[in-house]
C-alpha atoms as a PDB file:
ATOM      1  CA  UNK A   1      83.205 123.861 106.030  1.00  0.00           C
ATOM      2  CA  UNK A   2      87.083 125.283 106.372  1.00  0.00           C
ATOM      3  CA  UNK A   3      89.386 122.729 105.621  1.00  0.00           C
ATOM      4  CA  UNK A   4      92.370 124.342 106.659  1.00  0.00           C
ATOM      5  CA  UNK A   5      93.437 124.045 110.487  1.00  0.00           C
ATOM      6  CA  UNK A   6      95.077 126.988 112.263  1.00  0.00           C
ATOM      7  CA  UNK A   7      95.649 125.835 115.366  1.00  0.00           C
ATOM      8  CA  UNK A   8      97.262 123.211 116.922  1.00  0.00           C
ATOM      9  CA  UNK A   9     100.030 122.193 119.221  1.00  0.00           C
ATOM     10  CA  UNK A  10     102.314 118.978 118.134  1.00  0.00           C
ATOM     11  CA  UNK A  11     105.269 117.548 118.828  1.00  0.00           C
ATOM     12  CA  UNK A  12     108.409 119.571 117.049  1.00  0.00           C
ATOM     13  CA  UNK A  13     109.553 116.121 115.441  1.00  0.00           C
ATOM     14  CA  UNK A  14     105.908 116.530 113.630  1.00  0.00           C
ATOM     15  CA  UNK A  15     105.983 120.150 112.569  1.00  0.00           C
ATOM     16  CA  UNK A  16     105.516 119.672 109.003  1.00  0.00           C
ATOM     17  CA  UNK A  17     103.114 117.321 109.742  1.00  0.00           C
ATOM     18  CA  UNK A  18     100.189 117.706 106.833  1.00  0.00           C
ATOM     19  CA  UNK A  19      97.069 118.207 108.986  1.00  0.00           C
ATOM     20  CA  UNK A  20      95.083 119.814 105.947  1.00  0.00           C
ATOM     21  CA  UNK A  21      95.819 115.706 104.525  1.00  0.00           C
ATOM     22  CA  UNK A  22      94.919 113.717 107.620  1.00  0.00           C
ATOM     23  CA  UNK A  23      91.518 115.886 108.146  1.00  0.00           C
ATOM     24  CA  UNK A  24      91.113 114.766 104.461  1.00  0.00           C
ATOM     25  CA  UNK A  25      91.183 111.318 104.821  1.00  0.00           C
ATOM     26  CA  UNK A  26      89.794 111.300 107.673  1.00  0.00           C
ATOM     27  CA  UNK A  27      86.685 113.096 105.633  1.00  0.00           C
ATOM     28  CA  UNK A  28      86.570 110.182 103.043  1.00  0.00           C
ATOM     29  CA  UNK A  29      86.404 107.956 106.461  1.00  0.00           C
ATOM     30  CA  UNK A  30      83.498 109.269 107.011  1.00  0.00           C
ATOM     31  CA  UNK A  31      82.113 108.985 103.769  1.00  0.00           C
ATOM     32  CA  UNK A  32      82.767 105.476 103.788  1.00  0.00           C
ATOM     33  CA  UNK A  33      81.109 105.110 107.087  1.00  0.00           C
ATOM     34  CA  UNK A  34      78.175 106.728 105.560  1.00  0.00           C
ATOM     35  CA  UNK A  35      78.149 103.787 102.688  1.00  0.00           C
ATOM     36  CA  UNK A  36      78.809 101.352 104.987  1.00  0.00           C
ATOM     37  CA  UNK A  37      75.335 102.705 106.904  1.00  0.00           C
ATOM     38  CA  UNK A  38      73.829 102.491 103.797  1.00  0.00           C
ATOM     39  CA  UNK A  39      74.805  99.206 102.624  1.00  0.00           C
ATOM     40  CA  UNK A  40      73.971  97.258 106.198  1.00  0.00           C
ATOM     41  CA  UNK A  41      70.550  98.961 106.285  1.00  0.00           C
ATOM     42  CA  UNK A  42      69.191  97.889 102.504  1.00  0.00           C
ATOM     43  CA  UNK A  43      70.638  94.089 104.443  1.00  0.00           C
ATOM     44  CA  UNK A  44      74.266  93.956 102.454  1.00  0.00           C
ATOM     45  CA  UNK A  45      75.850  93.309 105.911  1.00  0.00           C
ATOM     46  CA  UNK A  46      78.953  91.512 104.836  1.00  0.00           C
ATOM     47  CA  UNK A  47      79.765  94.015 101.821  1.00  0.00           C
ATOM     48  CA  UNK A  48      79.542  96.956 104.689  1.00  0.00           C
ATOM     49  CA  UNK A  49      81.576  94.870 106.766  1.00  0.00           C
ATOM     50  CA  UNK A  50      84.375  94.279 104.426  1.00  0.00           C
ATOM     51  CA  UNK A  51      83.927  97.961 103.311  1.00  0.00           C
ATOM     52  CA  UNK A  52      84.844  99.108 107.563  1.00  0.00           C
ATOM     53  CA  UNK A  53      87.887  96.927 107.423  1.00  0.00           C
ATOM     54  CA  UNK A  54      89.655  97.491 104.209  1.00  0.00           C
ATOM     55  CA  UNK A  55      88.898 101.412 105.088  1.00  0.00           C
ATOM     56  CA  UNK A  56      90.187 101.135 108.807  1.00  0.00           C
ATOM     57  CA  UNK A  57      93.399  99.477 107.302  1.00  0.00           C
ATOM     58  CA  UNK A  58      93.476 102.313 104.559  1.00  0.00           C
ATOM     59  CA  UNK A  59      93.213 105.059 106.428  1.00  0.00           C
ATOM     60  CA  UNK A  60      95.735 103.970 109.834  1.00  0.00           C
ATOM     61  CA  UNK A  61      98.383 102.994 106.628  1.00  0.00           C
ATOM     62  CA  UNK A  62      97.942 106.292 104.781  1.00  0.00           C
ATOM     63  CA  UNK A  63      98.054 108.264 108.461  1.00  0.00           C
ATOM     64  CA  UNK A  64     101.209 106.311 109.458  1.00  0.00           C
ATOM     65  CA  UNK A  65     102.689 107.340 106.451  1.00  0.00           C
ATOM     66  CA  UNK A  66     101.917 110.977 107.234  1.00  0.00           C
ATOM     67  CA  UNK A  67     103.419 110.664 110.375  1.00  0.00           C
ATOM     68  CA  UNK A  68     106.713 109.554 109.248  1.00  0.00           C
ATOM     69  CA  UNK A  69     106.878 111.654 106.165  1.00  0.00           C
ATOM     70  CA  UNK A  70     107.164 114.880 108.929  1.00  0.00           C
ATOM     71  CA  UNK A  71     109.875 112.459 110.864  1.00  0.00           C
ATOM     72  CA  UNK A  72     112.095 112.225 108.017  1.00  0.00           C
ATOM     73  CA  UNK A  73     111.627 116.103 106.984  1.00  0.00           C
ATOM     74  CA  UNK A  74     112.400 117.001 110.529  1.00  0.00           C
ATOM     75  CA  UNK A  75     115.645 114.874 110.719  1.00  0.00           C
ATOM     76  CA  UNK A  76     116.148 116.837 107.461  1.00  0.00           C
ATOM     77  CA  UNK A  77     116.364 119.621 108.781  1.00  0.00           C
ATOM     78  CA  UNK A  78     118.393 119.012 111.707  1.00  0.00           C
END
């Protein structure tokens, strides 16, 4: 699988927006996901539970950072 995007239209505030990062985390989402699957099937509900939400939280807090990391390198620039 490519993990490096070559196309895509965004705002010009987000230019240097890291895309290669966010489709990274948003891989280890998915990997968690995957546990979470795993864990709630062999009947450790609550563990994949608490696994969803402290990843969820993760992931929009490490994406929001992304976001305004490109922000403050476009008002950089400018």
């Amino acid at each position: 699988m490519s993990r490096k995007v070559r196309s895509v239209r965004v705002p010009e505030e987000l230019e240097d927006l890291d895309l290669s990062g966010i489709v990274r985390e948003c891989e280890r989402y998915l990997r968690d996901l995957e546990s979470a699957t795993l864990l709630n099937s062999s009947g450790n509900k609550e563990a994949a539970e608490a696994l969803l939400k402290a990843r969820q939280s993760d992931l929009g807090r490490k994406i929001g950072k992304k976001v305004w990391e490109a922000r403050v390198a476009h008002l950089d620039t400018k």
